[in-house]
Protein backbone atom coordinates (compact mmCIF):
# COMPACT_ATOMS: atom_id res chain seq x y z
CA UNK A 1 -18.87 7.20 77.83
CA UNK A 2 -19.66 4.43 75.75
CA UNK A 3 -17.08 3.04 73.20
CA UNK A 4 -17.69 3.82 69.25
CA UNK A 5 -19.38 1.36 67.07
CA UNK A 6 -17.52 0.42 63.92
CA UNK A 7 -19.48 0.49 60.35
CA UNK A 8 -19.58 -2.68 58.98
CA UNK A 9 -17.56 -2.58 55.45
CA UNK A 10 -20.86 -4.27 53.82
CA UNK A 11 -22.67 -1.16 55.20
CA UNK A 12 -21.35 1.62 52.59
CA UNK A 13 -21.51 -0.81 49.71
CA UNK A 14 -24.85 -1.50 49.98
CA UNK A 15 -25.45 2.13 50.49
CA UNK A 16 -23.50 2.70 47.25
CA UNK A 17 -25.70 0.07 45.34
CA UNK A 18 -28.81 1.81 46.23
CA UNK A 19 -27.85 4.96 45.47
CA UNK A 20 -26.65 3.77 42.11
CA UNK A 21 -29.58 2.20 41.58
CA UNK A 22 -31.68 4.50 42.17
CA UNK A 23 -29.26 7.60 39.95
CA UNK A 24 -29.31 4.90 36.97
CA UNK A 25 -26.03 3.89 37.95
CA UNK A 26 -24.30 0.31 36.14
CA UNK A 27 -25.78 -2.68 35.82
CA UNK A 28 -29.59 -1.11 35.40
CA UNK A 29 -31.03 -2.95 32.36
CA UNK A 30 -31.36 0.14 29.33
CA UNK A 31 -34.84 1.20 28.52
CA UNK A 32 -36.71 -0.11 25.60
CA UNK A 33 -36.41 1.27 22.62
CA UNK A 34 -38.23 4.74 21.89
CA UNK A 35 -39.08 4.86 18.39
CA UNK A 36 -39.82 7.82 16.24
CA UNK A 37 -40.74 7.87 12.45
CA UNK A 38 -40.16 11.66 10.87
CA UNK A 39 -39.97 12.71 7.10
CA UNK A 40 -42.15 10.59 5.88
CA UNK A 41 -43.26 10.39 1.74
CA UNK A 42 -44.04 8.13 -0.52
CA UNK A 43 -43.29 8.83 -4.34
CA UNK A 44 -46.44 9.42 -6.97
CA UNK A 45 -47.26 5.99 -8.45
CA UNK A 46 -49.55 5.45 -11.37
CA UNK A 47 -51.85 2.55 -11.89
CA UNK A 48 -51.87 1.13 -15.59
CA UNK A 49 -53.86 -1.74 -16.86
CA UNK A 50 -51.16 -4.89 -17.88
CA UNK A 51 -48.43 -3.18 -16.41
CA UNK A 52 -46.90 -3.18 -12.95
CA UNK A 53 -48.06 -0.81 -10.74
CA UNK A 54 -45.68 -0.60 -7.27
CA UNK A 55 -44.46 2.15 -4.95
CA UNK A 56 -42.51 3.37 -2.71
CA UNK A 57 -42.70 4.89 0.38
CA UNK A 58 -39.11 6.53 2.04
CA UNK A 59 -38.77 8.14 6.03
CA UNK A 60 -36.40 8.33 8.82
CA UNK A 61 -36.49 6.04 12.22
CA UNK A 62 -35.00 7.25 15.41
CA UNK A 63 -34.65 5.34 18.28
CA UNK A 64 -34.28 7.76 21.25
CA UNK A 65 -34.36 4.48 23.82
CA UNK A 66 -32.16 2.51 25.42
CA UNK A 67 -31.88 -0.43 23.53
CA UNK A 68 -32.38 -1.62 19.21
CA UNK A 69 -34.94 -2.41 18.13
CA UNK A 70 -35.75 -4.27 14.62
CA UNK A 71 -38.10 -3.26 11.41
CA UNK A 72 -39.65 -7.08 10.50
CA UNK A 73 -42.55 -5.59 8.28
CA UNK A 74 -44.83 -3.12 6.68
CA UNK A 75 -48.17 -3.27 5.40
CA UNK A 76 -50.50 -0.60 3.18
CA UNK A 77 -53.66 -1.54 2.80
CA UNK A 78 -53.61 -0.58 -0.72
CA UNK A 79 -51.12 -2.60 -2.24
CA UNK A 80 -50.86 -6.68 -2.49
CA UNK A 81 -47.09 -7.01 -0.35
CA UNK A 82 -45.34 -4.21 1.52
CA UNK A 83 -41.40 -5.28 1.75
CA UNK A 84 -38.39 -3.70 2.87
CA UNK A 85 -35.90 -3.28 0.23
CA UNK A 86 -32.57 -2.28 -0.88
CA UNK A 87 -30.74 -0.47 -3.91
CA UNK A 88 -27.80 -1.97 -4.49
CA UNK A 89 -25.03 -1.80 -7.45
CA UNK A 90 -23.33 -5.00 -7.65
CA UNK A 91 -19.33 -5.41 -9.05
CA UNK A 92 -20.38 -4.39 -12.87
CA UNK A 93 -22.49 -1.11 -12.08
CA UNK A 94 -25.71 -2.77 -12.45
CA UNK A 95 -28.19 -1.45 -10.32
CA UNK A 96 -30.73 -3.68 -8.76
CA UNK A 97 -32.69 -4.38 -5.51
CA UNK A 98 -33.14 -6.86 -2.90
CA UNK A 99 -35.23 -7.78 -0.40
CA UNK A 100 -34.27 -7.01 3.42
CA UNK A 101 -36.14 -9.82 6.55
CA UNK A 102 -35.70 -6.92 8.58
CA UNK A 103 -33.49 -3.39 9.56
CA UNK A 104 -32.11 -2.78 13.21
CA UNK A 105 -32.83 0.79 14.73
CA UNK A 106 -29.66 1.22 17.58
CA UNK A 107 -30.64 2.52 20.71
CA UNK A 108 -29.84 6.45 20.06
CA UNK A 109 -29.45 6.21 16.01
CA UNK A 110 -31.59 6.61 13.46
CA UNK A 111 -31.92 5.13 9.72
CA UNK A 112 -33.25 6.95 6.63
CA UNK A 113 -35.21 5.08 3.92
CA UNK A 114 -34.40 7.02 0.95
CA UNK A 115 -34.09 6.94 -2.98
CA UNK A 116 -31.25 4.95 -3.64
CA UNK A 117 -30.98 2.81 -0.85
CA UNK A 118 -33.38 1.67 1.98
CA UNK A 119 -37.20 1.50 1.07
CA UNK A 120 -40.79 0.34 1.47
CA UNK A 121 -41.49 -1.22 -1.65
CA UNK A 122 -45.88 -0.93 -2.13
CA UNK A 123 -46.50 -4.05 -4.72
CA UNK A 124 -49.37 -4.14 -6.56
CA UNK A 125 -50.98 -1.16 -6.16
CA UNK A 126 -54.27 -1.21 -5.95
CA UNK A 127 -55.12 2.49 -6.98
CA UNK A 128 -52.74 5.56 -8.36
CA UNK A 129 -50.73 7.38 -5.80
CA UNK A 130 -51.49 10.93 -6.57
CA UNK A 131 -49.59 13.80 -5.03
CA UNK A 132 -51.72 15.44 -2.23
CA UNK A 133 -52.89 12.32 -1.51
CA UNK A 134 -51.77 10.52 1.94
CA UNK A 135 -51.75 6.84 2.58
CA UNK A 136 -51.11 4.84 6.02
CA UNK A 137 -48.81 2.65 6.55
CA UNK A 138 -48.21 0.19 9.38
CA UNK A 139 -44.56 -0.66 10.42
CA UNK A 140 -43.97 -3.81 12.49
CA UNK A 141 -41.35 -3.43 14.74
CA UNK A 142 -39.75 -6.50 16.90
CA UNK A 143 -39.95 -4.97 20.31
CA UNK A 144 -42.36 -1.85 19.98
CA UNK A 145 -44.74 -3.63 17.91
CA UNK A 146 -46.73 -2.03 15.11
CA UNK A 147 -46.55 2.02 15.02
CA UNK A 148 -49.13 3.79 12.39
CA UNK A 149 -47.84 6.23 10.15
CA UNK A 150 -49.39 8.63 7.67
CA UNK A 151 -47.75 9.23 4.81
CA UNK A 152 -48.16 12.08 1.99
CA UNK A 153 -47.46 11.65 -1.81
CA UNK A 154 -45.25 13.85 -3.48
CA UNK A 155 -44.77 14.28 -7.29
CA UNK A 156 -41.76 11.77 -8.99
């Protein structure tokens, strides 16, 4: 009878490792970001000669991936800038709104653009937004890169 062979003690490490590895176990680097644009509108906007003439357009961004990701831009073809803003009221109650360089998405949140606080502004409008109508717009995101979305008008 031969004698037994011992197991190394490296042996059922590494076998731990792989296995880990391969079940999506610690130390596996997330998975990019998985992004998802829903409830999408943009409000009814009339064009008027010597007067401003901007937009807005309001949806939701889920990121169902593994790691944030970043709104940097928008652009509509039909207005002069597309920037992301933000209603704020400062100490006195004043409302007013500011310009955002960008929004983070975490991995497995989402963010609403809504009335009252985040937003697409459309600036310069180059025609009415009438309800019925739909517009695209192009969002620029840092690590998913541009995603297409089409976007109906509703009434004010």
């Amino acid at each position: 009878m031969r004698p037994r062979r011992r197991t190394p003690a490296v042996l059922p490490a590494i076998l731990l490792a792989a296995a880990a590895a391969a079940c999506g176990g610690a130390g596996e680097t997330p998975g990019e970001p998985e992004l998802q644009v829903t409830e999408a509108w943009a409000r009814a906007a009339a064009v008027a000669p010597d007067a401003p003439s901007n937009g807005a357009v309001y949806f939701t961004a889920a990121n169902h991936g593994g790691q944030a990701d970043r709104l940097v831009a928008a652009r509509y073809a039909g207005a002069d800038r597309t920037m992301i803003h933000e209603t704020f009221v400062d100490e006195r109650g004043v409302a007013g709104m500011r310009h955002l360089d960008a929004v983070e998405v975490p991995a497995g949140a989402e963010v609403r653009f809504e009335p009252g606080g985040r937003h697409l502004m459309l600036m310069g409008l180059a025609a009415s937004l009438a309800p019925g109508d739909t517009i695209e717009v192009t969002l620029e995101f840092e690590r998913s890169g541009e995603l297409r979305v089409r976007v109906p008008v509703r009434p004010l």
